[in-house]
Protein backbone atom coordinates (compact mmCIF):
# COMPACT_ATOMS: atom_id res chain seq x y z
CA UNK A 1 36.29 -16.39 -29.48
CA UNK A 2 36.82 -13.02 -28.12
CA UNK A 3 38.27 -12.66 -24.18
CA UNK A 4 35.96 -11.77 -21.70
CA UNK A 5 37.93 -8.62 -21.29
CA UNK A 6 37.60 -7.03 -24.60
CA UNK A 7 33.87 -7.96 -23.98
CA UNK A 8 33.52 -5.98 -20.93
CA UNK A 9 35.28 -2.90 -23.15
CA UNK A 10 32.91 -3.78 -25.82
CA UNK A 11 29.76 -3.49 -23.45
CA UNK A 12 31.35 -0.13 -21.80
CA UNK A 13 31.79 1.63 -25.20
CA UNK A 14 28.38 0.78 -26.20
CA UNK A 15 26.97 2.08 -22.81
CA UNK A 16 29.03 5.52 -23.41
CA UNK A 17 27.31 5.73 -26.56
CA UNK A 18 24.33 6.15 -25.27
CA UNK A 19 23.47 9.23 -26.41
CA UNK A 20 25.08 9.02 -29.85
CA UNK A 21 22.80 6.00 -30.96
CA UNK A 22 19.61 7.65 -29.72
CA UNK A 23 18.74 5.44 -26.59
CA UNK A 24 16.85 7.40 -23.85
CA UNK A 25 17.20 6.75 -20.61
CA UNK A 26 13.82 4.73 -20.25
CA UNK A 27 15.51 2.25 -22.65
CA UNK A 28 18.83 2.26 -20.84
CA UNK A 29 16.81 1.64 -17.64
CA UNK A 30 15.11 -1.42 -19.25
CA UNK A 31 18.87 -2.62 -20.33
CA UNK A 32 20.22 -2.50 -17.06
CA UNK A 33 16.73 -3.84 -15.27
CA UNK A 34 17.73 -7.17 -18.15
CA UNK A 35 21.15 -7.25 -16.76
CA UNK A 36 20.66 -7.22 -13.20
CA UNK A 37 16.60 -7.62 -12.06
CA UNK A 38 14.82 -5.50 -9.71
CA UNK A 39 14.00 -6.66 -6.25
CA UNK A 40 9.98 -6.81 -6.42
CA UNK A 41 7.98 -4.30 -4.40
CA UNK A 42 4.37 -3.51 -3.38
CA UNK A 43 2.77 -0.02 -2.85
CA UNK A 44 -0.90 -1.24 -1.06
CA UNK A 45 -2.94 2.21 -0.76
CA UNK A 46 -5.32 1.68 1.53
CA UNK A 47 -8.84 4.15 1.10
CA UNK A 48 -10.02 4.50 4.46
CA UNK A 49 -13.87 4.65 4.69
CA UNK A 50 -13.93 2.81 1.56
CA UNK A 51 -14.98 4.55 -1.59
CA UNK A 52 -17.99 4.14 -3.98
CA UNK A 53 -17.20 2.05 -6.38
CA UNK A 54 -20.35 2.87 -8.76
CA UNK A 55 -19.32 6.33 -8.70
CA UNK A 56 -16.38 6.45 -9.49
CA UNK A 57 -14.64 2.99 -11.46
CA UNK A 58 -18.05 0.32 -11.86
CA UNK A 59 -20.42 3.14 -13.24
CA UNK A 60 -23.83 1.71 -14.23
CA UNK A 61 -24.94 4.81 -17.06
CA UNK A 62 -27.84 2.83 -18.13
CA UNK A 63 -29.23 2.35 -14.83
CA UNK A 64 -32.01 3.75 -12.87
CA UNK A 65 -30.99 7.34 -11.54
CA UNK A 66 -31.33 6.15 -8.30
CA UNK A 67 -28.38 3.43 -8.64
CA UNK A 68 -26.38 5.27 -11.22
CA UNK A 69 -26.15 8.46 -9.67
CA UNK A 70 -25.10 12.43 -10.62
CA UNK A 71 -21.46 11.92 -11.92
CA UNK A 72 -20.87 11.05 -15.84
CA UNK A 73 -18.09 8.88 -17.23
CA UNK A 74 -15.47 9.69 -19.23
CA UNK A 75 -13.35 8.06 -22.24
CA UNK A 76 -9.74 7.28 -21.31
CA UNK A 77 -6.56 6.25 -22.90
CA UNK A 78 -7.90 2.41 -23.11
CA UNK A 79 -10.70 2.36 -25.12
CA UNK A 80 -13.77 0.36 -23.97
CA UNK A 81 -12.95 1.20 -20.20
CA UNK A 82 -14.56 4.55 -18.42
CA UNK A 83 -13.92 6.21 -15.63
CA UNK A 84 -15.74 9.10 -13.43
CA UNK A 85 -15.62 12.49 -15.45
CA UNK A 86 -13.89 13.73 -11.89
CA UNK A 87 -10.97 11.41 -12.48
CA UNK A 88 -9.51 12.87 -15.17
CA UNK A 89 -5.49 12.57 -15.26
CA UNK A 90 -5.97 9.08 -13.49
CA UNK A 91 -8.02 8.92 -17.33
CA UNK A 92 -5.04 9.32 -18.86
CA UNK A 93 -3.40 6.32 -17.46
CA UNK A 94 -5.86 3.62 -17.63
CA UNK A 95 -3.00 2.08 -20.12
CA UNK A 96 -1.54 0.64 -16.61
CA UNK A 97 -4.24 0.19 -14.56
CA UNK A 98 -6.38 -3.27 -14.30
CA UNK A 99 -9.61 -2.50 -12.92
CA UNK A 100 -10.38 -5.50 -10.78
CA UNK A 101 -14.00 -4.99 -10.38
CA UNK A 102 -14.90 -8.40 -8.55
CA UNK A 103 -13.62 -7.98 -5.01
CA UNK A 104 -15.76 -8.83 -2.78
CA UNK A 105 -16.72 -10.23 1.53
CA UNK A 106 -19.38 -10.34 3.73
CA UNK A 107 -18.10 -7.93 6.81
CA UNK A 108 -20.29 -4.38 6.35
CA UNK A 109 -18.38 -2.86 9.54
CA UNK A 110 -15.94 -0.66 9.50
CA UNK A 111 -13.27 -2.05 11.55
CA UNK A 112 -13.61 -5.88 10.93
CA UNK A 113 -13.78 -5.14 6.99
CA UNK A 114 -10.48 -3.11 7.18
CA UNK A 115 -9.29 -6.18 8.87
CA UNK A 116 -10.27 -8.17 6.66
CA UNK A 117 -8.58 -6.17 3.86
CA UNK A 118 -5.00 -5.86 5.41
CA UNK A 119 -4.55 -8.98 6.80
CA UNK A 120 -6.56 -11.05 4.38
CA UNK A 121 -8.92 -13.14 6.89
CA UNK A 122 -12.13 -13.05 7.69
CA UNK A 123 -12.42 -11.31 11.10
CA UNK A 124 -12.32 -13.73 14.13
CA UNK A 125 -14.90 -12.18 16.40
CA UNK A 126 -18.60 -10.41 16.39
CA UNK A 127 -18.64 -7.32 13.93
CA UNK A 128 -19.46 -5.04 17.01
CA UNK A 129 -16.35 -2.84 17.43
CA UNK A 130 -13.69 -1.19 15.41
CA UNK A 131 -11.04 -1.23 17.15
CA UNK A 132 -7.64 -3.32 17.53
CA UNK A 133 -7.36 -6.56 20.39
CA UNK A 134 -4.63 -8.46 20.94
CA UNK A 135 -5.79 -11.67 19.12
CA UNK A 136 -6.17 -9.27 15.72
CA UNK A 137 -4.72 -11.19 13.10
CA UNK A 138 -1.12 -10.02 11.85
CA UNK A 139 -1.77 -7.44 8.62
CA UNK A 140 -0.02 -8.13 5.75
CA UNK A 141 2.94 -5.89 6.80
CA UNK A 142 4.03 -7.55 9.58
CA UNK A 143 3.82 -10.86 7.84
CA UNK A 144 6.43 -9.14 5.37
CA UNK A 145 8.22 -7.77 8.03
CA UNK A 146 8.98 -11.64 9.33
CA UNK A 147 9.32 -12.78 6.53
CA UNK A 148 9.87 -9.96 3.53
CA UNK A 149 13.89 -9.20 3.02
CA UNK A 150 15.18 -5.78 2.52
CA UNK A 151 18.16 -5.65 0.03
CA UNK A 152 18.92 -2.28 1.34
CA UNK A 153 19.59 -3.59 5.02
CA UNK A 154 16.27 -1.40 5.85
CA UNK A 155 12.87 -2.49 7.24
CA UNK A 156 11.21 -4.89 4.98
CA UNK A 157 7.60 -2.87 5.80
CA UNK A 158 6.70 0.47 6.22
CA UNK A 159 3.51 1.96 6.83
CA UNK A 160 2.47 5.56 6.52
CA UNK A 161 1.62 8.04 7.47
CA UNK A 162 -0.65 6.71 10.35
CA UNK A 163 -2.45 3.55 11.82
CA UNK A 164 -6.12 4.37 10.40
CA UNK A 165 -8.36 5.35 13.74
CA UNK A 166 -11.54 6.89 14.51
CA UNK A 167 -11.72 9.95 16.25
CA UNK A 168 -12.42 9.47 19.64
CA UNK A 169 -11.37 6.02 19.60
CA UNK A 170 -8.52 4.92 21.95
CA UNK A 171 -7.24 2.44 19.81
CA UNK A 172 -6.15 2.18 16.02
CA UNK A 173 -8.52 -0.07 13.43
CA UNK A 174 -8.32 -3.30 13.99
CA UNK A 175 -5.38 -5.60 11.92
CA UNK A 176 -2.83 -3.25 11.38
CA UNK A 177 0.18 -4.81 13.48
CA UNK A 178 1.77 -8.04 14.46
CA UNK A 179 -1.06 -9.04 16.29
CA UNK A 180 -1.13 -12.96 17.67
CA UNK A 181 1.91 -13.34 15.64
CA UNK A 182 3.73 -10.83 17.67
CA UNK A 183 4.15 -7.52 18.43
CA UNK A 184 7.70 -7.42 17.50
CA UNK A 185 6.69 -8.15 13.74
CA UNK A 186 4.92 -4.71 13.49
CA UNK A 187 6.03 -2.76 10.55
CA UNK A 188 8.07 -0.02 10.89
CA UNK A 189 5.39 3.27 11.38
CA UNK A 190 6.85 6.15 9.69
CA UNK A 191 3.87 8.80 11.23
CA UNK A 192 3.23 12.51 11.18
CA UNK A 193 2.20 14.94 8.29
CA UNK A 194 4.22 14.81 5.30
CA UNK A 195 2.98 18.20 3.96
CA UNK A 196 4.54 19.86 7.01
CA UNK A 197 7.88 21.74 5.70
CA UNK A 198 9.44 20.29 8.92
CA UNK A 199 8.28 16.93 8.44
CA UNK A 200 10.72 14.41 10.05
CA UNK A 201 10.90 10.38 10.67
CA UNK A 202 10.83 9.60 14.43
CA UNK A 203 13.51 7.50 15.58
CA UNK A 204 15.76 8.13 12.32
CA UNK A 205 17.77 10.38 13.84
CA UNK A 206 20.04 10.79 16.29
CA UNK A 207 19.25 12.75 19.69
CA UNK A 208 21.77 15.90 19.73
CA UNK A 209 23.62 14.90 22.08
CA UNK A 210 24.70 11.95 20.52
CA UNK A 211 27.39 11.60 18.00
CA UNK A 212 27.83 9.20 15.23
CA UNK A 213 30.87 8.28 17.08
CA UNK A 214 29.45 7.59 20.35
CA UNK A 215 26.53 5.96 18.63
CA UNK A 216 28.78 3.67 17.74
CA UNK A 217 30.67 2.83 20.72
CA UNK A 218 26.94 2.06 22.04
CA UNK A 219 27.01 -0.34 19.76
CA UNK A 220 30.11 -1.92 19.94
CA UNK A 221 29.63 -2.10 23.64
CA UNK A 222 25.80 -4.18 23.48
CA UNK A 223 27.92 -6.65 21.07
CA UNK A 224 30.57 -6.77 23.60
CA UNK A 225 27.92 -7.61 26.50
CA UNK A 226 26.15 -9.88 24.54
CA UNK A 227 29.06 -11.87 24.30
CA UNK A 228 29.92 -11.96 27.34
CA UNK A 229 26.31 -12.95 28.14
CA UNK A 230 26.88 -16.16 26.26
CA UNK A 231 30.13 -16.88 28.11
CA UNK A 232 28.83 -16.36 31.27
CA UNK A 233 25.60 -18.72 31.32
CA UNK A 234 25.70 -20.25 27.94
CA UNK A 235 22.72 -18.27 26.87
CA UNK A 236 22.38 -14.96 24.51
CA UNK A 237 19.62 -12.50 24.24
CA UNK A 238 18.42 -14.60 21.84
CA UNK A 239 18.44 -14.21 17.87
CA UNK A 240 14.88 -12.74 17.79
CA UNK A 241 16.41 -9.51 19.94
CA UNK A 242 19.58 -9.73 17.93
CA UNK A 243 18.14 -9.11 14.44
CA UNK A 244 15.58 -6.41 15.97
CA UNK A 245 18.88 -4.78 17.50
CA UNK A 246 20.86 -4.97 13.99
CA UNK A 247 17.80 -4.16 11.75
CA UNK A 248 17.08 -0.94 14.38
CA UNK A 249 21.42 -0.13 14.64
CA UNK A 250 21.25 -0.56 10.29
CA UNK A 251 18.03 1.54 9.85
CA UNK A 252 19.26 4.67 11.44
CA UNK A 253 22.77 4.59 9.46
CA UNK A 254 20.89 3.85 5.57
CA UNK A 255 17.99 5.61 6.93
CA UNK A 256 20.42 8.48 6.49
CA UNK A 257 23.03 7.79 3.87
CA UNK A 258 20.23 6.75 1.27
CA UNK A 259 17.84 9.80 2.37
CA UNK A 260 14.75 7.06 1.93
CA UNK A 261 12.72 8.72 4.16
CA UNK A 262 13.64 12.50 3.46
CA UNK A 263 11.04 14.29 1.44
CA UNK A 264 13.35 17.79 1.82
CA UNK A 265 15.28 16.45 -0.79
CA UNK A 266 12.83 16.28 -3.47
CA UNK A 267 13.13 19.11 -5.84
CA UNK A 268 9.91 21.58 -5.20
CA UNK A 269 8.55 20.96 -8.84
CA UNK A 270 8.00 17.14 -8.04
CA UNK A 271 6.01 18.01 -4.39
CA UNK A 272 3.81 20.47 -6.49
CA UNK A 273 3.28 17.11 -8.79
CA UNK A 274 1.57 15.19 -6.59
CA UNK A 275 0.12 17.65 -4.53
CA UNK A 276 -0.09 19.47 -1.59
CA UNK A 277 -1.99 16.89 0.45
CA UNK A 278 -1.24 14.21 3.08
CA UNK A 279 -1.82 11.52 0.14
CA UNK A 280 -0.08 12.98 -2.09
CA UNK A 281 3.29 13.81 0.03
CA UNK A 282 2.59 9.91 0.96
CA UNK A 283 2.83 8.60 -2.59
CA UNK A 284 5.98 10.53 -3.31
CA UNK A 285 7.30 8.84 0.31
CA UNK A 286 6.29 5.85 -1.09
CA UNK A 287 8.42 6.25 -3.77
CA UNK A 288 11.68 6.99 -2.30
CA UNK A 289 11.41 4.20 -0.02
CA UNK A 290 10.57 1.73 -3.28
CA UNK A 291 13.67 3.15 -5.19
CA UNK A 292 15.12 2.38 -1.72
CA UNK A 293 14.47 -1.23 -2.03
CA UNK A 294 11.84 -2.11 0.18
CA UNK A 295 9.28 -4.23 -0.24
CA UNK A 296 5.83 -3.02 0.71
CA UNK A 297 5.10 0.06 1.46
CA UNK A 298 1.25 0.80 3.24
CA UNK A 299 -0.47 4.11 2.62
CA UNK A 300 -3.10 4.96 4.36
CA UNK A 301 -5.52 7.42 2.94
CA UNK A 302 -5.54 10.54 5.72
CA UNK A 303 -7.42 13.76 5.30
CA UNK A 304 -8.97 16.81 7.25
CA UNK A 305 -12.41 15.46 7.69
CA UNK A 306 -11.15 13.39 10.47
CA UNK A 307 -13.85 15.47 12.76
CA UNK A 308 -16.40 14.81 10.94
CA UNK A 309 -18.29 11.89 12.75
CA UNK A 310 -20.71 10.52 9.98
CA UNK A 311 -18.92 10.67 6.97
CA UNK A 312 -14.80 10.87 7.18
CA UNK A 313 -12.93 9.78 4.14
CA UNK A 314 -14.48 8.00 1.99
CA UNK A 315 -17.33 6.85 4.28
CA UNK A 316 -19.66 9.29 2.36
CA UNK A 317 -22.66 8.38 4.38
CA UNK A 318 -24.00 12.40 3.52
CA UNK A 319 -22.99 14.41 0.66
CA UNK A 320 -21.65 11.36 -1.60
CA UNK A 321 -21.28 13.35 -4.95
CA UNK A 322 -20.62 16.28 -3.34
CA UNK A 323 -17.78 15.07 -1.31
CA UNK A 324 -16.42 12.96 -4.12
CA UNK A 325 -16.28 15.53 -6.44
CA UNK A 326 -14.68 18.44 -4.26
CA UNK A 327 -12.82 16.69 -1.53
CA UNK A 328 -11.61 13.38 -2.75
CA UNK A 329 -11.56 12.66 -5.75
CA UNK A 330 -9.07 16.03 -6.63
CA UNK A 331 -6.68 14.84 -4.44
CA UNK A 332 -6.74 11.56 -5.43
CA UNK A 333 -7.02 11.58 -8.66
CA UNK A 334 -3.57 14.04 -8.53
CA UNK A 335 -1.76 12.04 -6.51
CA UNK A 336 -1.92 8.42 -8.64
CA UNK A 337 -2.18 9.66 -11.98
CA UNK A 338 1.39 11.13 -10.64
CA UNK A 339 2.19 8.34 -9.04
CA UNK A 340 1.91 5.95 -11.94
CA UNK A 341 3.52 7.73 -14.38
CA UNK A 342 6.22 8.60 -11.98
CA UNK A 343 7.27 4.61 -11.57
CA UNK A 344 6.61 4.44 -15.00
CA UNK A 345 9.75 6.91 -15.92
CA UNK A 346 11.83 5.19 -13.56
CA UNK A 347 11.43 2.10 -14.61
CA UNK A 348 9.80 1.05 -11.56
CA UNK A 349 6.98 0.07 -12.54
CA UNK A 350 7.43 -3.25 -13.85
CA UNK A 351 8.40 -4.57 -10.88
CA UNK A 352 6.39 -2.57 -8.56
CA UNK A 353 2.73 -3.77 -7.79
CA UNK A 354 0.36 -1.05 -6.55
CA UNK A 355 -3.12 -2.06 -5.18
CA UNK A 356 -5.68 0.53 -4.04
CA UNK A 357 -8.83 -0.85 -1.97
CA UNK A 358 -10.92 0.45 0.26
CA UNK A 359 -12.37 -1.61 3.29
CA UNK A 360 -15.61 -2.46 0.53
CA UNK A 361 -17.87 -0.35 -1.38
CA UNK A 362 -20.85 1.70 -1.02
CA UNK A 363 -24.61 0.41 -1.84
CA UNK A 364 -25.56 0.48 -5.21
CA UNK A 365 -29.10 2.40 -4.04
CA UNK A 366 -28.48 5.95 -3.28
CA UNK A 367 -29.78 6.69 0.31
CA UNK A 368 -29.99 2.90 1.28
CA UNK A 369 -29.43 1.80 5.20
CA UNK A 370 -27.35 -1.23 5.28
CA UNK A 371 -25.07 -0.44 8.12
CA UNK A 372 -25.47 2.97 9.60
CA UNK A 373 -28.83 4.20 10.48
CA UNK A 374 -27.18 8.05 10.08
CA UNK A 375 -26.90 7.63 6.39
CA UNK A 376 -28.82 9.90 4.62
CA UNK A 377 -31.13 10.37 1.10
CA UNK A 378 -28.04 12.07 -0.39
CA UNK A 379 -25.17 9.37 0.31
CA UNK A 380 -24.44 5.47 0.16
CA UNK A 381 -23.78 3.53 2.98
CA UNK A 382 -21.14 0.22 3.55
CA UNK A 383 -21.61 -2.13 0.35
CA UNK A 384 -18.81 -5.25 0.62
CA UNK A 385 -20.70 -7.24 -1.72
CA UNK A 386 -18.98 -5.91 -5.04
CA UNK A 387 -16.56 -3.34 -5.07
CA UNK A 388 -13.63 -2.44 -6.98
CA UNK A 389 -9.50 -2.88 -6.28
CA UNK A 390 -7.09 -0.75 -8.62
CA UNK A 391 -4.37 -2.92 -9.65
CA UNK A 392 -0.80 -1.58 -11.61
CA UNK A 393 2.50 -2.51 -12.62
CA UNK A 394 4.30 -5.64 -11.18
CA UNK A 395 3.41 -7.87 -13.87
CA UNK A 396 -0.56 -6.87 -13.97
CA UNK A 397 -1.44 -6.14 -17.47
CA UNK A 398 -2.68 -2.25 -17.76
CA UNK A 399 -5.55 -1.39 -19.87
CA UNK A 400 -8.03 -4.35 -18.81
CA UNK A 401 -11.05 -4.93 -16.75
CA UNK A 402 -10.83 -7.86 -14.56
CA UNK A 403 -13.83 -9.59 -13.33
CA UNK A 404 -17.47 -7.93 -13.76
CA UNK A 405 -20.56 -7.05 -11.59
CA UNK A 406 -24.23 -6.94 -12.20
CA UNK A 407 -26.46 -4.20 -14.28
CA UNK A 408 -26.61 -2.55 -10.87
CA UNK A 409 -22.74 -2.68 -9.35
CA UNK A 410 -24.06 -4.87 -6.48
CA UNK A 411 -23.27 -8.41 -6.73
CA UNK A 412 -20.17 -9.85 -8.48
CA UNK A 413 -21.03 -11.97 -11.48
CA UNK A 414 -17.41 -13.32 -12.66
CA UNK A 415 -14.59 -13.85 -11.07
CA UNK A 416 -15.13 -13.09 -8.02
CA UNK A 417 -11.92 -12.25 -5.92
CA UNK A 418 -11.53 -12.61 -1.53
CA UNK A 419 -9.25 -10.60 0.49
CA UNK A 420 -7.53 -13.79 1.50
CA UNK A 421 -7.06 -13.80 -2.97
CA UNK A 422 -5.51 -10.46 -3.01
CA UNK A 423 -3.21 -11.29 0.04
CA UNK A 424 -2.03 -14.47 -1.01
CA UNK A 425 -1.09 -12.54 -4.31
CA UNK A 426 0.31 -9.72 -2.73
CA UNK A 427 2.57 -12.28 -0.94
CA UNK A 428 3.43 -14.10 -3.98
CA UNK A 429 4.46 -10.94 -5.93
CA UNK A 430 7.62 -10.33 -2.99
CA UNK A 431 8.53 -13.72 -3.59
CA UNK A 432 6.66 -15.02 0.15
CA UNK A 433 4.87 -18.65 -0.28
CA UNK A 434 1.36 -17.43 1.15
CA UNK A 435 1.09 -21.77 1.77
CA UNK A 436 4.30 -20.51 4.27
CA UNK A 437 3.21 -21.20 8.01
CA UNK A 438 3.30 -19.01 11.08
CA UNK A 439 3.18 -19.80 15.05
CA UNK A 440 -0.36 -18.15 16.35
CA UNK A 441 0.58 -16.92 19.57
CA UNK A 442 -3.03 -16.50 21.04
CA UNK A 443 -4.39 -20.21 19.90
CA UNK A 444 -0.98 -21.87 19.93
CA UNK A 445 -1.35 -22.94 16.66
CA UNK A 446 0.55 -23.13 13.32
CA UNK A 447 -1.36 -20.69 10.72
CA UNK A 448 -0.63 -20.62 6.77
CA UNK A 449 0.75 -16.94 5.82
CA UNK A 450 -2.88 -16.62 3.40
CA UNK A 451 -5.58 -18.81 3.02
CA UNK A 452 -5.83 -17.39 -0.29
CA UNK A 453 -5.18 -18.66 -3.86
CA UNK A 454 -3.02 -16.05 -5.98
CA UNK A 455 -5.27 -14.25 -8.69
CA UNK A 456 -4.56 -16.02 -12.10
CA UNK A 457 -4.82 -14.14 -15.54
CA UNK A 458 -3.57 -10.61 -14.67
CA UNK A 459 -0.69 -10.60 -16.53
């Protein structure tokens, strides 16, 4: 039997030889990810506006022209599953992407249907506003914030690189934060405009009059008066404040020894990559703060059309193919196909789910009022009967469609999957029993984490 120390020199001399016997270092990733298993992560890119699915992932070529639209589709590397011709490197990696074609609601408003999407419930109140209240329900980041654990000693959530809001509207989108679970579970908000050459994390760095050394006598000193708190009356600042104080004290020390949330020191050539846009800079965040080690990481889609009160985003209620073709799909399409193949070389993937949603889709009928009376004879409006989630990596099986709609994209026809479906699994994948419960703060009641059932058959 041979000692467990000439085994350990046995297992060093074959990892130095490395090179000699051929192995790249995809395959030595995938020997050390056997050895020692990556903590699970989530990358949820949310498409603000909510994009048409028929156009761009569901097309319907042997439909009316009216349903089926300007744009063509295109063979990628799966056979047997299309995409719009003006997706074209996001073509080229269908191989790890599950279309998941069946999501679907009820909620045709903006706000409550972005609700519905990051927090996985059905919105509590009339569909008449878009904007947050206190008795929100807690999005699916702040659940993982409570309840999500960071191996990095860093904050379980982060969202970036805003909280999605209409212009002119004093408050974010409804369902972004802790809500009635609690304010203090909102994610950490890592805001501002990556593209910017001076782009910086608020709150990750030290004011300049403040050394590391007297940032940590501050420190030492709130331990000191908490204990003495305790002597005194028997009671502490409680373990709630505590573990905000730590995670906060723990943050700004990794936040700079592991660089997680500095883009400056990505080499150029990867920036150009993904692109020069606010999505793009986002996905490459969203990378650093994966290889970090944390657990889900929110992007919301942001872009320059922000002014533009009928159709920002993806809300192409004007201009659908036009706006699609020369404003967001580019972009897009850039940024993921990067992305993906990005994890991919890292060997990240595997245990890294990415989802991509909008709010819902867009109606199957070009020019069709549903929702918004503004939409005109060249655009779609709000569709959440059937649209379409992008699914990738942690476990999810690439190259397959999941679930189906009819001839026309507008009603699902098999296996049709709820928001509360795609939290629960979302939950499930970072190792969080969605059946888990939670103290509602505005009813004073206990609620389960997701009402949802995980998604079966993805993998």
């Amino acid at each position: 039997m041979m000692h467990r120390s000439a085994l350990t020199r046995r297992q060093a001399l074959v990892a130095g030889s490395v090179g000699i016997c051929g192995l790249d270092l995809a395959r030595l990733s995938q020997l050390r990810a056997d050895v020692a298993p990556r903590a699970k992560s989530c990358v949820f890119l949310f498409l603000f506006g909510g994009p048409s699915h028929i156009d761009l992932w569901d097309m319907k070529p042997h439909a009316p022209a009216e349903i089926r639209g300007e744009f063509r589709s295109i063979a990628t590397s799966t056979p047997g599953i299309p995409l719009c011709e003006h997706l074209p490197l996001l073509a080229r990696q269908t191989h790890h992407l599950c279309l998941l074609r069946s999501m679907t609601h009820k909620m045709p408003v903006h706000g409550p249907a972005c609700s519905e999407i990051t927090t996985g419930r059905e919105y509590f109140g009339p569909p008449v506003t878009d904007q947050a209240t206190p008795e929100d329900w807690p999005s699916l980041s702040a659940l993982v914030t409570r309840y999500g654990q960071s191996p990095a000693g860093l904050p379980p959530a982060v969202v970036l690189p805003w909280y999605a809001q209409f212009v002119g509207q004093d408050k974010r989108i409804a369902g972004q934060t802790g809500g009635r679970m609690g304010n203090e579970f909102n994610p950490f908000l890592m805001e501002g405009d990556p593209t910017r050459p001076d782009f910086r994390v608020q709150g990750l760095e030290l004011p300049p009059d403040v050394s590391s050394t007297r940032f940590d006598r501050r420190r030492k000193l709130r331990t000191e008066l908490t204990r003495l708190e305790r002597i005194a009356d028997g009671t502490a600042l409680g373990d709630l404040s505590d573990r905000h104080y730590a995670a906060a004290f723990t943050t700004i020390e990794r936040a700079s020894s592991a660089g997680a949330f500095d883009l400056q020191r990505e080499p150029q050539s990867q920036r150009d990559a993904y692109g020069p846009s606010k999505f793009g800079q986002s996905l490459l965040a969203a990378r650093r703060l994966v290889e970090a080690g944390i657990p889900l990481v929110t992007v919301n889609w942001d872009d320059d059309s922000r002014s533009d009160k009928v159709s920002p985003h993806w809300d192409t209620h004007h201009n659908n193919f036009a706006r699609l073709k020369d404003n967001l799909c580019p972009p897009f399409d850039r940024a993921l196909s990067t992305f993906l193949a990005d994890l991919d070389q890292r060997g990240l993937l595997e245990s890294t789910l990415v989802v991509a949603s909008g709010e819902f889709g867009r109606t199957p009928r070009i020019g069709l009022i549903t929702q918004n009376g503004m939409t005109e004879a060249t655009g779609r409006d709000h569709w959440p009967h059937a649209f379409t989630v992008l699914l990738a990596g942690g476990g999810v099986r690439g190259g397959q469609i999941y679930g189906s709609t009819n001839r026309h994209g507008a009603f699902v026809e098999d296996k049709p999957v709820t928001p509360a479906d795609l939290s629960a699994t979302v939950l499930s994948h970072l190792g969080i029993d969605p059946e888990r419960e939670y103290h509602d703060q505005f009813q004073r009641v206990p609620r389960r984490l997701s009402e949802g059932r995980v998604i079966r058959g993805l993998g």
